[in-house]
N, C-alpha and C. Protein backbone atom coordinates (compact mmCIF):
# COMPACT_ATOMS: atom_id res chain seq x y z
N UNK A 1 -2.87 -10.24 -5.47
CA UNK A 1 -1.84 -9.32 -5.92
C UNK A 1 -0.72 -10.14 -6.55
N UNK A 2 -0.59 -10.03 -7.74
CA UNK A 2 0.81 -10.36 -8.51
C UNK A 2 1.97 -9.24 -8.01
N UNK A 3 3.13 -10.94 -7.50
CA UNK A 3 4.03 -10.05 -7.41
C UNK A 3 5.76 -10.55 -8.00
N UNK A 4 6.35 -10.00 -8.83
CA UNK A 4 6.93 -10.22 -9.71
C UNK A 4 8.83 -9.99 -9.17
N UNK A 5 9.98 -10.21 -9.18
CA UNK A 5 11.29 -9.85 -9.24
C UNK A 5 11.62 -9.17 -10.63
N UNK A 6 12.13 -7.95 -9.99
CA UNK A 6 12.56 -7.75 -11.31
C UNK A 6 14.77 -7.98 -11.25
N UNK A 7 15.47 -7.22 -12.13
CA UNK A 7 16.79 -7.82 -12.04
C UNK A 7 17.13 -7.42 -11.07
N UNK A 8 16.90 -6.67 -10.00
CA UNK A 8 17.38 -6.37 -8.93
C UNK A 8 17.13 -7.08 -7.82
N UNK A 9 16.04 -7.63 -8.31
CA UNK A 9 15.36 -8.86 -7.33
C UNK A 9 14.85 -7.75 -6.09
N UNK A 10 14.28 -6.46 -6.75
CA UNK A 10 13.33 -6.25 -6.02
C UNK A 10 11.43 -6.33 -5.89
N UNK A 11 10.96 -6.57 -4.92
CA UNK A 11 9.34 -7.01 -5.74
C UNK A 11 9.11 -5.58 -5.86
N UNK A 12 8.31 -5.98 -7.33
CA UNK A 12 7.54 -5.09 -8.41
C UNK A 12 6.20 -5.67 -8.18
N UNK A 13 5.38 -4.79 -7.90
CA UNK A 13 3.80 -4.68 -8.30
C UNK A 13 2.83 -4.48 -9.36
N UNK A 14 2.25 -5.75 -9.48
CA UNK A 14 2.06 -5.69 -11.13
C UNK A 14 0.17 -5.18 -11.62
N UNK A 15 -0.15 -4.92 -9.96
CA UNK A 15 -1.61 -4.59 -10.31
C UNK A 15 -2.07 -2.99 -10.23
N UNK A 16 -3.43 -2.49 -9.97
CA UNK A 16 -3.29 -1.34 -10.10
C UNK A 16 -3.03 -0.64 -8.95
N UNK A 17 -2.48 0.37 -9.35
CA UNK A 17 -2.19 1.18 -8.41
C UNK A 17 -2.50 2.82 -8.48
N UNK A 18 -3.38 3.62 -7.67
CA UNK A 18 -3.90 4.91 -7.69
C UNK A 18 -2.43 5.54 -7.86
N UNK A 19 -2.59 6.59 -8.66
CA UNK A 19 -1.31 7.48 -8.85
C UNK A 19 -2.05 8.88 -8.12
N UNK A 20 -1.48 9.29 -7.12
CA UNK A 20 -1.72 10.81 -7.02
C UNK A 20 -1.81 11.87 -8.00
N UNK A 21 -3.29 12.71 -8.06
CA UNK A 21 -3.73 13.06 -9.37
C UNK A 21 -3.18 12.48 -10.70
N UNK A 22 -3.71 11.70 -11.04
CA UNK A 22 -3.73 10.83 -11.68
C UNK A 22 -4.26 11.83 -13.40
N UNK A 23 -3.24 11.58 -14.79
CA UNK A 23 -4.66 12.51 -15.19
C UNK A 23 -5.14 11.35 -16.39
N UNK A 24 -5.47 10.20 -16.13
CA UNK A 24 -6.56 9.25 -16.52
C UNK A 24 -6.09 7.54 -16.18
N UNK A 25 -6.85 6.74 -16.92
CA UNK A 25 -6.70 5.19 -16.66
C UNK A 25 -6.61 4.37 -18.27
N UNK A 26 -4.99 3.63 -17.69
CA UNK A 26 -4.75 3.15 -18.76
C UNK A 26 -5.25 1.23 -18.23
N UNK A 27 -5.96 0.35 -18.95
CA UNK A 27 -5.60 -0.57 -19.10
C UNK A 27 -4.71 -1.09 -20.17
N UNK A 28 -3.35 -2.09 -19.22
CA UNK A 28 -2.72 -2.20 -20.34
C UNK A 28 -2.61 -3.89 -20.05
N UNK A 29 -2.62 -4.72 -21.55
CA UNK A 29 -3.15 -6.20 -22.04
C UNK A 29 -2.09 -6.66 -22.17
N UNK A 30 -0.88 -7.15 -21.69
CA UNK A 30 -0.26 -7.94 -22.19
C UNK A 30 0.32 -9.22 -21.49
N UNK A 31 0.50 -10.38 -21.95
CA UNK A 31 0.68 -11.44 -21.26
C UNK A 31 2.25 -11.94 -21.10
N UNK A 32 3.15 -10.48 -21.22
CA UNK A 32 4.49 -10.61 -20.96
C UNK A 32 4.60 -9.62 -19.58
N UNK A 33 4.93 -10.55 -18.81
CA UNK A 33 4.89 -9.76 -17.10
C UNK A 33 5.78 -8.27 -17.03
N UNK A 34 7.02 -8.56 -17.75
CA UNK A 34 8.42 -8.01 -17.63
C UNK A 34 7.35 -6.57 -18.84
N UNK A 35 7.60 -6.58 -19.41
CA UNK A 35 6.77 -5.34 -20.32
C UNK A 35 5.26 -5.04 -20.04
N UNK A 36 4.32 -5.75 -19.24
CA UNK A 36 3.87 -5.16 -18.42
C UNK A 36 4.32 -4.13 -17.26
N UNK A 37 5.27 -4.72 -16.76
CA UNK A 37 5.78 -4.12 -15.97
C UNK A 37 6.84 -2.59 -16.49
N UNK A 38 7.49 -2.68 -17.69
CA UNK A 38 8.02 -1.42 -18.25
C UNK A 38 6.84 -0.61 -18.94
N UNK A 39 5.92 -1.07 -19.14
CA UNK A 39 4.87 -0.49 -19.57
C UNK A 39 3.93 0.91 -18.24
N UNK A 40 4.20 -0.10 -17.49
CA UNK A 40 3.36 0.07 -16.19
C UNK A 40 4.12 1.49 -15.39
N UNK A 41 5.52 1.41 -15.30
CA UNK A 41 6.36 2.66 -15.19
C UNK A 41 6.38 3.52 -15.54
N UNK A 42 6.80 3.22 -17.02
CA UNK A 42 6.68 4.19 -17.79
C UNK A 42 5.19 5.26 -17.67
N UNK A 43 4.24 4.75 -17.53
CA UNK A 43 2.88 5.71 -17.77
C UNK A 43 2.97 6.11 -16.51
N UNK A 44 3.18 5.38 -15.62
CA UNK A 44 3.22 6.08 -13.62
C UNK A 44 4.06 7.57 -13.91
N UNK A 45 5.06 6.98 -13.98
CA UNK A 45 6.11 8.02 -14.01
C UNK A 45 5.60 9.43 -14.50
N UNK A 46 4.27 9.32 -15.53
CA UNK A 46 3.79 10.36 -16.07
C UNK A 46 3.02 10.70 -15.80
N UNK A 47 2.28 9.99 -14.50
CA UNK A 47 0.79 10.70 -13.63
C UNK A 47 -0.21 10.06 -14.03
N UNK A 48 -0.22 8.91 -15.15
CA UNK A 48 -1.19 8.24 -15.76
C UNK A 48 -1.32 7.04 -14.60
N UNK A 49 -2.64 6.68 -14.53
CA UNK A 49 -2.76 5.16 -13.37
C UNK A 49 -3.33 4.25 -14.38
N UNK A 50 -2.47 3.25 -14.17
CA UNK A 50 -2.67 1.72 -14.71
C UNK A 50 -2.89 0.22 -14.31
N UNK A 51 -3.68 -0.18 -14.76
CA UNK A 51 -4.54 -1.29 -14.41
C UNK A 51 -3.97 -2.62 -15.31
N UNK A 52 -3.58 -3.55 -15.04
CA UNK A 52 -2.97 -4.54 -15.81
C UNK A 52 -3.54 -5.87 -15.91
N UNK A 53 -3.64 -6.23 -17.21
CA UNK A 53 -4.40 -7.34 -17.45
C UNK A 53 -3.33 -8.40 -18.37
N UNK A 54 -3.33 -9.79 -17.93
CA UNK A 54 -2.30 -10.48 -18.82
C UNK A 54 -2.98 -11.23 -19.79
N UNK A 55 -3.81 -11.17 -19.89
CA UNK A 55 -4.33 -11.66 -21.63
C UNK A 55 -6.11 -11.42 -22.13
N UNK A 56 -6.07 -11.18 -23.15
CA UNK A 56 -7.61 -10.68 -23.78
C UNK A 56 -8.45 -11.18 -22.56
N UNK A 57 -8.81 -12.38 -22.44
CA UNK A 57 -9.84 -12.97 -21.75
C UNK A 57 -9.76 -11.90 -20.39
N UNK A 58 -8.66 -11.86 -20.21
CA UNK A 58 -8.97 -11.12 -18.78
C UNK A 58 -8.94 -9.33 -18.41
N UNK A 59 -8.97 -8.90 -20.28
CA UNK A 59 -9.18 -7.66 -20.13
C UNK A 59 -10.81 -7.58 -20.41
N UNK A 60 -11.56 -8.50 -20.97
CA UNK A 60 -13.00 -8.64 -21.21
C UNK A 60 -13.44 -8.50 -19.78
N UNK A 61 -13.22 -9.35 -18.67
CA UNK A 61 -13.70 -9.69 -17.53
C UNK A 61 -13.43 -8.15 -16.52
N UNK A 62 -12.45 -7.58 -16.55
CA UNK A 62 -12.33 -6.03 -15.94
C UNK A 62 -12.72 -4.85 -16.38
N UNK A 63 -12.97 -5.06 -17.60
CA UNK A 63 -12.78 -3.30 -18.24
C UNK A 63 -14.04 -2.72 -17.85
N UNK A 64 -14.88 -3.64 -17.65
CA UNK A 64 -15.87 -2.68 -17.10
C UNK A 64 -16.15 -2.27 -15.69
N UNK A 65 -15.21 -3.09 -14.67
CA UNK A 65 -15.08 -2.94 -13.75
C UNK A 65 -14.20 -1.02 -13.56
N UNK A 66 -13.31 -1.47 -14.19
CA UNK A 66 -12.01 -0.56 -14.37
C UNK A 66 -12.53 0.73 -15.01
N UNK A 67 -13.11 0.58 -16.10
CA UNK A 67 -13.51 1.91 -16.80
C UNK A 67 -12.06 3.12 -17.32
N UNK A 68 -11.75 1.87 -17.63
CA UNK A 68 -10.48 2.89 -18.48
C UNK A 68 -10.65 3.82 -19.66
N UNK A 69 -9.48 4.40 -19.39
CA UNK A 69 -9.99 5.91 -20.62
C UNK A 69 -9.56 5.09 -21.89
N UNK A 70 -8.57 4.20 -21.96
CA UNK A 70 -7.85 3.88 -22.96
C UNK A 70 -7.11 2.74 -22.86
N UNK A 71 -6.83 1.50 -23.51
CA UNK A 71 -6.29 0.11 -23.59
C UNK A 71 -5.42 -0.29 -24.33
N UNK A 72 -4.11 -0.33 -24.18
CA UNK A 72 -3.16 -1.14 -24.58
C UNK A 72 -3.17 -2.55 -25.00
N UNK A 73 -3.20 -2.92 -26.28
CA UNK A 73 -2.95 -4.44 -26.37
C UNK A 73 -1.79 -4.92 -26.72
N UNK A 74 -1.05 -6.05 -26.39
CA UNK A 74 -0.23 -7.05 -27.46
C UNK A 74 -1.41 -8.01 -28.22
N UNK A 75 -0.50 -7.91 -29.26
CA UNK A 75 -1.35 -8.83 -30.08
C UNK A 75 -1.28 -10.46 -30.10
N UNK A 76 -0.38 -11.07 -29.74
CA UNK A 76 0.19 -12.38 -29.39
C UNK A 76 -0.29 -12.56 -28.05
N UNK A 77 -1.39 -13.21 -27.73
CA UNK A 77 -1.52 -13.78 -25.95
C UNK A 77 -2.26 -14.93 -26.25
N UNK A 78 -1.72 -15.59 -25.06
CA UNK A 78 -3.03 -16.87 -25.06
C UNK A 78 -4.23 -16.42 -24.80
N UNK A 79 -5.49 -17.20 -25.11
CA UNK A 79 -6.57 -17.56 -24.81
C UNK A 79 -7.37 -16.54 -25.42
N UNK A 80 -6.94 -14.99 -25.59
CA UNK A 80 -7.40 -14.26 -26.57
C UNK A 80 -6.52 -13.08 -26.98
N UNK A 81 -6.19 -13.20 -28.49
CA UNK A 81 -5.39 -12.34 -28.91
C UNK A 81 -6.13 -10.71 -28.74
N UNK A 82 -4.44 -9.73 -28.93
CA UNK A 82 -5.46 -8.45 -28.88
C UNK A 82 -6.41 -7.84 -30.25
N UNK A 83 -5.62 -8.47 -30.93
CA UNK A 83 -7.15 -8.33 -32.66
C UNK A 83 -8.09 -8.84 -31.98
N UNK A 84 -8.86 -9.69 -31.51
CA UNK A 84 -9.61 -10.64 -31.45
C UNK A 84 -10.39 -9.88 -30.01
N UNK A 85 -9.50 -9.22 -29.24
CA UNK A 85 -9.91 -8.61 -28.03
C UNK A 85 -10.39 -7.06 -28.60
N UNK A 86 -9.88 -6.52 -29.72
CA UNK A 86 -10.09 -5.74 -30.05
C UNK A 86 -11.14 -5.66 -30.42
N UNK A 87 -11.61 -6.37 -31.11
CA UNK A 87 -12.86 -6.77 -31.95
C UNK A 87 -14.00 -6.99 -31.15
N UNK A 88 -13.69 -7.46 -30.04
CA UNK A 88 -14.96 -7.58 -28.81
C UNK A 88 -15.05 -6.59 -28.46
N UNK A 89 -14.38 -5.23 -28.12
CA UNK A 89 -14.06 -4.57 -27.43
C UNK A 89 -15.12 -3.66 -28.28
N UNK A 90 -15.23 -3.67 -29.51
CA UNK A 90 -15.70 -2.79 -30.69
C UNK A 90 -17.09 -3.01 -31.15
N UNK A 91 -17.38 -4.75 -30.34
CA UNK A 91 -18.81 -4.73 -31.06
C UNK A 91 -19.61 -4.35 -29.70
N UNK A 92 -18.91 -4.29 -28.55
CA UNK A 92 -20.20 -4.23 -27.19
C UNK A 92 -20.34 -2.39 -27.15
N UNK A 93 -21.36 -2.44 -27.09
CA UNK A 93 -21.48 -0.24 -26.83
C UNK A 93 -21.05 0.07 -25.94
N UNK A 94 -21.05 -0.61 -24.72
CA UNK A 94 -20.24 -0.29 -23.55
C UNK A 94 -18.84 0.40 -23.96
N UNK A 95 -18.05 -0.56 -24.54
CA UNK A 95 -17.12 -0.09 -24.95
C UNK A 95 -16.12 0.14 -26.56
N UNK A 96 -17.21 0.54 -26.96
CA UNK A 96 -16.97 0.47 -28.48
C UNK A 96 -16.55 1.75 -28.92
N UNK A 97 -16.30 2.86 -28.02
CA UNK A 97 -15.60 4.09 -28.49
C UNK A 97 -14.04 4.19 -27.41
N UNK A 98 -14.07 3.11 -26.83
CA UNK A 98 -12.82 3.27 -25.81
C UNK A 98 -11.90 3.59 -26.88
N UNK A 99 -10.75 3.82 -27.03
CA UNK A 99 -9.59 4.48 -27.09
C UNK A 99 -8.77 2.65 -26.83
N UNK A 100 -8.61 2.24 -28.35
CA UNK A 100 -7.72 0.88 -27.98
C UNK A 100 -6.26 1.50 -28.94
N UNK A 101 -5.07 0.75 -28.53
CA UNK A 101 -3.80 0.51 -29.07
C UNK A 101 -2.95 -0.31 -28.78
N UNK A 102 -2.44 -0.71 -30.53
CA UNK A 102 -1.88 -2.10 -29.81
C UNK A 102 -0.47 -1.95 -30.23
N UNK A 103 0.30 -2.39 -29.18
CA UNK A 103 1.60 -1.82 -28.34
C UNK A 103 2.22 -3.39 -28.27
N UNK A 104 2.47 -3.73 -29.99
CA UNK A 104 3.22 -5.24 -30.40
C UNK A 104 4.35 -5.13 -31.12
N UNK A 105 5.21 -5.75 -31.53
CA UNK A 105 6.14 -6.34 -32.66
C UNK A 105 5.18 -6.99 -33.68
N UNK A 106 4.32 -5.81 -34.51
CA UNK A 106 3.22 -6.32 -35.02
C UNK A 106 3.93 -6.77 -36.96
N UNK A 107 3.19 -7.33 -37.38
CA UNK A 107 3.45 -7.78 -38.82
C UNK A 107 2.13 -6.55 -39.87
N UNK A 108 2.77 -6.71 -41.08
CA UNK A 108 1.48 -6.13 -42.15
C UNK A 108 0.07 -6.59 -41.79
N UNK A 109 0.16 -7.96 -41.52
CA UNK A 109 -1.17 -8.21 -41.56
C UNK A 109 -1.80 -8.11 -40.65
N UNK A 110 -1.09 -8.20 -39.58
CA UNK A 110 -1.65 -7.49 -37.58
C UNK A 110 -1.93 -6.46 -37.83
N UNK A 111 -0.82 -5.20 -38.73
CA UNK A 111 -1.55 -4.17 -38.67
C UNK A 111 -2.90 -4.08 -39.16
N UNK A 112 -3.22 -4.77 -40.58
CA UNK A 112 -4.09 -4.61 -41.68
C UNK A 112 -5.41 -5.54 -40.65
N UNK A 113 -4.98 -6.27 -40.02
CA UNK A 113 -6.31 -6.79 -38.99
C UNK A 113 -6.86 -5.62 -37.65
N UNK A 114 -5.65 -5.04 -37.38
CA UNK A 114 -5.93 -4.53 -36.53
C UNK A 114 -6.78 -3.23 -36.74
N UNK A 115 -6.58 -2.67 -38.24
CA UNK A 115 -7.31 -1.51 -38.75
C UNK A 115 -9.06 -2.09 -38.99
N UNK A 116 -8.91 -3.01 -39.36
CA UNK A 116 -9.95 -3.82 -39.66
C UNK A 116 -10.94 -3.58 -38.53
N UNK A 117 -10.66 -3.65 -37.41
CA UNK A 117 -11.14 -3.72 -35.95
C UNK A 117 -11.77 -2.77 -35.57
N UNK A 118 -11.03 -2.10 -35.64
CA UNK A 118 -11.63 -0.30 -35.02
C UNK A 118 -10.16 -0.03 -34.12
N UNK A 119 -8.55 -0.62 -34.24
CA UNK A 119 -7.54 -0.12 -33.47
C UNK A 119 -7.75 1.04 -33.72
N UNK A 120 -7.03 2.37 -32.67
CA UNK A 120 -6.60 3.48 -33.22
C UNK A 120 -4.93 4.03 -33.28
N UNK A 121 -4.08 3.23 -32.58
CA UNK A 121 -3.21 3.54 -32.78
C UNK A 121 -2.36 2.59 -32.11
N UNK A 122 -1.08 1.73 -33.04
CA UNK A 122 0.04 1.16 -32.98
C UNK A 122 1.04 1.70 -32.77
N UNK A 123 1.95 0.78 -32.43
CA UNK A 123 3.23 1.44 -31.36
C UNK A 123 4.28 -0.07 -32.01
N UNK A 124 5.55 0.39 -32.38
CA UNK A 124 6.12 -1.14 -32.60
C UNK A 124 6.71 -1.17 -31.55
N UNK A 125 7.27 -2.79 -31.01
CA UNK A 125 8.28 -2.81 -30.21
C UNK A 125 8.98 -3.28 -30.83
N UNK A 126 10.49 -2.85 -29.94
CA UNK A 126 11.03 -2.45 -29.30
C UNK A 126 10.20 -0.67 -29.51
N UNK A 127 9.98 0.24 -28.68
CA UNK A 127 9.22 1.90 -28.57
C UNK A 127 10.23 2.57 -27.71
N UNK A 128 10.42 3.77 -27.63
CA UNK A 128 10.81 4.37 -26.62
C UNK A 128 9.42 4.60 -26.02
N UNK A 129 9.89 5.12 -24.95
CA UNK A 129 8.75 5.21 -23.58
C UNK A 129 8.12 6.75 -23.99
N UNK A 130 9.44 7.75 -24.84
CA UNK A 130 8.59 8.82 -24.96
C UNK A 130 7.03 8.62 -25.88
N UNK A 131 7.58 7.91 -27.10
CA UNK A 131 6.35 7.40 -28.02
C UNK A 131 5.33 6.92 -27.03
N UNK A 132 5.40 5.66 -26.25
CA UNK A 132 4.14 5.45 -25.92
C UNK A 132 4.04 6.88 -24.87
N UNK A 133 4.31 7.06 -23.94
CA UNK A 133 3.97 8.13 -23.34
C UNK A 133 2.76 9.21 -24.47
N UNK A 134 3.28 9.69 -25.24
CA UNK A 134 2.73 10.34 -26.38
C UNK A 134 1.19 10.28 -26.88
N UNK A 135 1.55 8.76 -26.99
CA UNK A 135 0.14 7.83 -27.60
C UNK A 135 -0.86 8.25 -26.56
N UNK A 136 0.02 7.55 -25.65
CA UNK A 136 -1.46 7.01 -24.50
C UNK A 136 -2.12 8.32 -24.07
N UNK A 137 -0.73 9.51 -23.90
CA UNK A 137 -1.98 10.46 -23.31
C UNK A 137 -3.22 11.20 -24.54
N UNK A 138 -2.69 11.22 -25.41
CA UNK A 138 -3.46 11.51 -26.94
C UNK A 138 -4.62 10.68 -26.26
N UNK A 139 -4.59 9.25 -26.64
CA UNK A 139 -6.01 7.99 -26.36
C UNK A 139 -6.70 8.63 -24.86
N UNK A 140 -5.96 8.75 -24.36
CA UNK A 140 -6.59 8.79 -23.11
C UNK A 140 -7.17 10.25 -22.98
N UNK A 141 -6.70 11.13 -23.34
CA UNK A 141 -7.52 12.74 -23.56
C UNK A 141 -8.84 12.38 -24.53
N UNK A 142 -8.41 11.71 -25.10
CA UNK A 142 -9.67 11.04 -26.23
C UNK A 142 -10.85 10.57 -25.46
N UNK A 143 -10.50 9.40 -24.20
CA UNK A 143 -11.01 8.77 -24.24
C UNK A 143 -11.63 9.67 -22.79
N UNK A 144 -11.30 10.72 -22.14
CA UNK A 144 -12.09 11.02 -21.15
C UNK A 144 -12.91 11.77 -21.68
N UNK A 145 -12.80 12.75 -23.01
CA UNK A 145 -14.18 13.51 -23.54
C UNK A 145 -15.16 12.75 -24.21
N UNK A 146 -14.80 11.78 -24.34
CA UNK A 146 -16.10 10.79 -24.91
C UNK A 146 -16.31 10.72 -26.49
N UNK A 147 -17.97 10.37 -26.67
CA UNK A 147 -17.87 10.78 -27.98
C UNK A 147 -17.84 10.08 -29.03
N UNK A 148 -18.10 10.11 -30.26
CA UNK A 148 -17.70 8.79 -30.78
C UNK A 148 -16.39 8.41 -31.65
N UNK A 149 -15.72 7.30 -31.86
CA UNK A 149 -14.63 7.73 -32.73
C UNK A 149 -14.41 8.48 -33.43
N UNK A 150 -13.10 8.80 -34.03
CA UNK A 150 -12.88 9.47 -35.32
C UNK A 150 -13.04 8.39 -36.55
N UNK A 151 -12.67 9.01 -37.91
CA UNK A 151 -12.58 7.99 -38.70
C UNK A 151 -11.96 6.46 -38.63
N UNK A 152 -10.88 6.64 -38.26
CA UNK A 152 -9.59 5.81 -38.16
C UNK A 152 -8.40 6.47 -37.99
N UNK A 153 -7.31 5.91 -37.97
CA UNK A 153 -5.50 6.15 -37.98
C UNK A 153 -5.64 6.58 -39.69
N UNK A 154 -4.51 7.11 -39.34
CA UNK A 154 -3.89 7.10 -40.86
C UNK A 154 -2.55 6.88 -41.05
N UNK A 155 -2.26 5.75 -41.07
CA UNK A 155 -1.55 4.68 -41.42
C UNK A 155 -1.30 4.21 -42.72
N UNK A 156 0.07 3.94 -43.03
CA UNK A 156 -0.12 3.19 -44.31
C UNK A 156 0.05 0.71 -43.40
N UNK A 157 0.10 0.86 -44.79
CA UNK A 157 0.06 -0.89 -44.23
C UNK A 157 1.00 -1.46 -43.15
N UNK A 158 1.94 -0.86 -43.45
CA UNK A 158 2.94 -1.06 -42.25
C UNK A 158 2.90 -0.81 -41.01
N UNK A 159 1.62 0.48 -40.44
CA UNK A 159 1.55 0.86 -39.31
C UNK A 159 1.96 1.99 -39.27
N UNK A 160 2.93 2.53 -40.63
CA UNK A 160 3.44 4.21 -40.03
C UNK A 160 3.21 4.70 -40.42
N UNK A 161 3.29 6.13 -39.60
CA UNK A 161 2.97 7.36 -39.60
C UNK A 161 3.25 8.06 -41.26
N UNK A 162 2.22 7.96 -42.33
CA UNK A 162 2.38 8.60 -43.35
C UNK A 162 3.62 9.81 -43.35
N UNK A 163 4.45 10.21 -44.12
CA UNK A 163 5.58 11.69 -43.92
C UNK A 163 5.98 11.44 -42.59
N UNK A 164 6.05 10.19 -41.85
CA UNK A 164 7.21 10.28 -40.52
C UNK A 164 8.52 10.45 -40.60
N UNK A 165 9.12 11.13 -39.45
CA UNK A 165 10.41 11.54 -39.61
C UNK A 165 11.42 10.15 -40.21
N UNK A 166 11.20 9.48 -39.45
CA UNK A 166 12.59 8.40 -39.16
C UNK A 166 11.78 7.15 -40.30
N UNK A 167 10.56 7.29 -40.96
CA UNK A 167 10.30 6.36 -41.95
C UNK A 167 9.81 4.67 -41.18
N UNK A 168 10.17 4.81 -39.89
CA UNK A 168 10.45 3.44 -39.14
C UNK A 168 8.81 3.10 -38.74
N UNK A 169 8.70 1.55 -38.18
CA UNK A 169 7.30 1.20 -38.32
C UNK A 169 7.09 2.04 -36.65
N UNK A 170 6.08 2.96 -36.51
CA UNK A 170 5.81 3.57 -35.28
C UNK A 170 4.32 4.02 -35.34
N UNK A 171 3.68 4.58 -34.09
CA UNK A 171 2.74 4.57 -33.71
C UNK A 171 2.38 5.65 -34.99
N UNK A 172 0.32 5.53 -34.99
CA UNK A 172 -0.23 6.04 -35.95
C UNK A 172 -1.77 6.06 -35.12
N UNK A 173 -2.08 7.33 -35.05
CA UNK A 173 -3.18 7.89 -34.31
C UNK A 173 -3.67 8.90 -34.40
N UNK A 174 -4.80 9.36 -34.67
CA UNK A 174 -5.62 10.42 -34.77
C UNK A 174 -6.61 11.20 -33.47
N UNK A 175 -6.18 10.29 -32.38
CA UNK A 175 -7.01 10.86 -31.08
C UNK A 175 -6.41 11.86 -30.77
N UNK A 176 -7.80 12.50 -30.93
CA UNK A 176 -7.46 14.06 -30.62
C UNK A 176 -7.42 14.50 -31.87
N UNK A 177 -6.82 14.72 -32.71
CA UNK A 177 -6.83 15.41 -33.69
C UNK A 177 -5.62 15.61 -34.35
């Protein structure tokens, strides 16, 4: 069990934890503890249960343990980035219709790699919690009826939302519809 201080210097729990009715499973990838950990709240808080992994290599080694509806990546980690995790994630059948998003301070070309992949939906940081909230349950309703992908996001290069309100780089997803 990872166990973390946060500024209050109270311990925070950074692994999974069953949420009472729960309504699916997020793995979320990132190898920053502290936004793991706001990550990890944020979806509790909403009835979603989350499973935390701190870098590609070690979301390869669980997800099939875990069987998540849907996966959060950063794209910056050691030992395996989330493009690169993405991309594994996309060629095994096991899990090649999961419901991935990557939830970075991403660049044009992260995005333009990440479309490349089979991502379905980006999130920039700094996010409000409502956005990802939003995302994940979209991916994750996605990802409990099964099925096979949709086309893709529809995204322009930047990552956003074609006719978005605020124009700003933000999440872009088609799960669900």
């Amino acid at each position: 069990m990872e166990v973390g201080k946060s500024r209050t210097r109270w311990s925070v729990r950074t692994y999974s934890r069953v949420v009472s009715g729960a309504s699916g499973r997020v793995l979320v990838v990132d190898d920053n503890k502290v936004i793991r950990q706001l990550i990890r709240v944020n979806l509790e808080l909403e009835g979603i249960e989350v499973v935390t992994a701190a870098d590609g290599a070690e979301c390869l080694e669980v997800v099939h343990q875990v069987r998540p509806d849907a996966v959060t990546l950063d794209v910056v980690m050691p030992r395996l980035d989330g493009i690169r995790t993405a991309a594994r994630l996309r060629s095994d059948p096991r899990t090649r219709d999961l419901p991935l998003a990557i939830v970075s301070a991403c660049n044009p070309h992260e995005v333009e790699s990440g479309l490349e992949v089979g991502v379905d939906a980006f999130l920039a940081k700094p996010f409000e919690p409502a956005e990802l909230v939003h995302i994940v349950r979209q991916l994750v309703e996605r990802g409990q009826r099964g099925g096979p992908r949709p086309g893709g996001p529809g995204v322009d290069r930047l990552g956003r939302v074609p006719g978005g309100a605020d124009g700003s780089q933000r999440a872009a997803d088609h799960a669900g519809g």
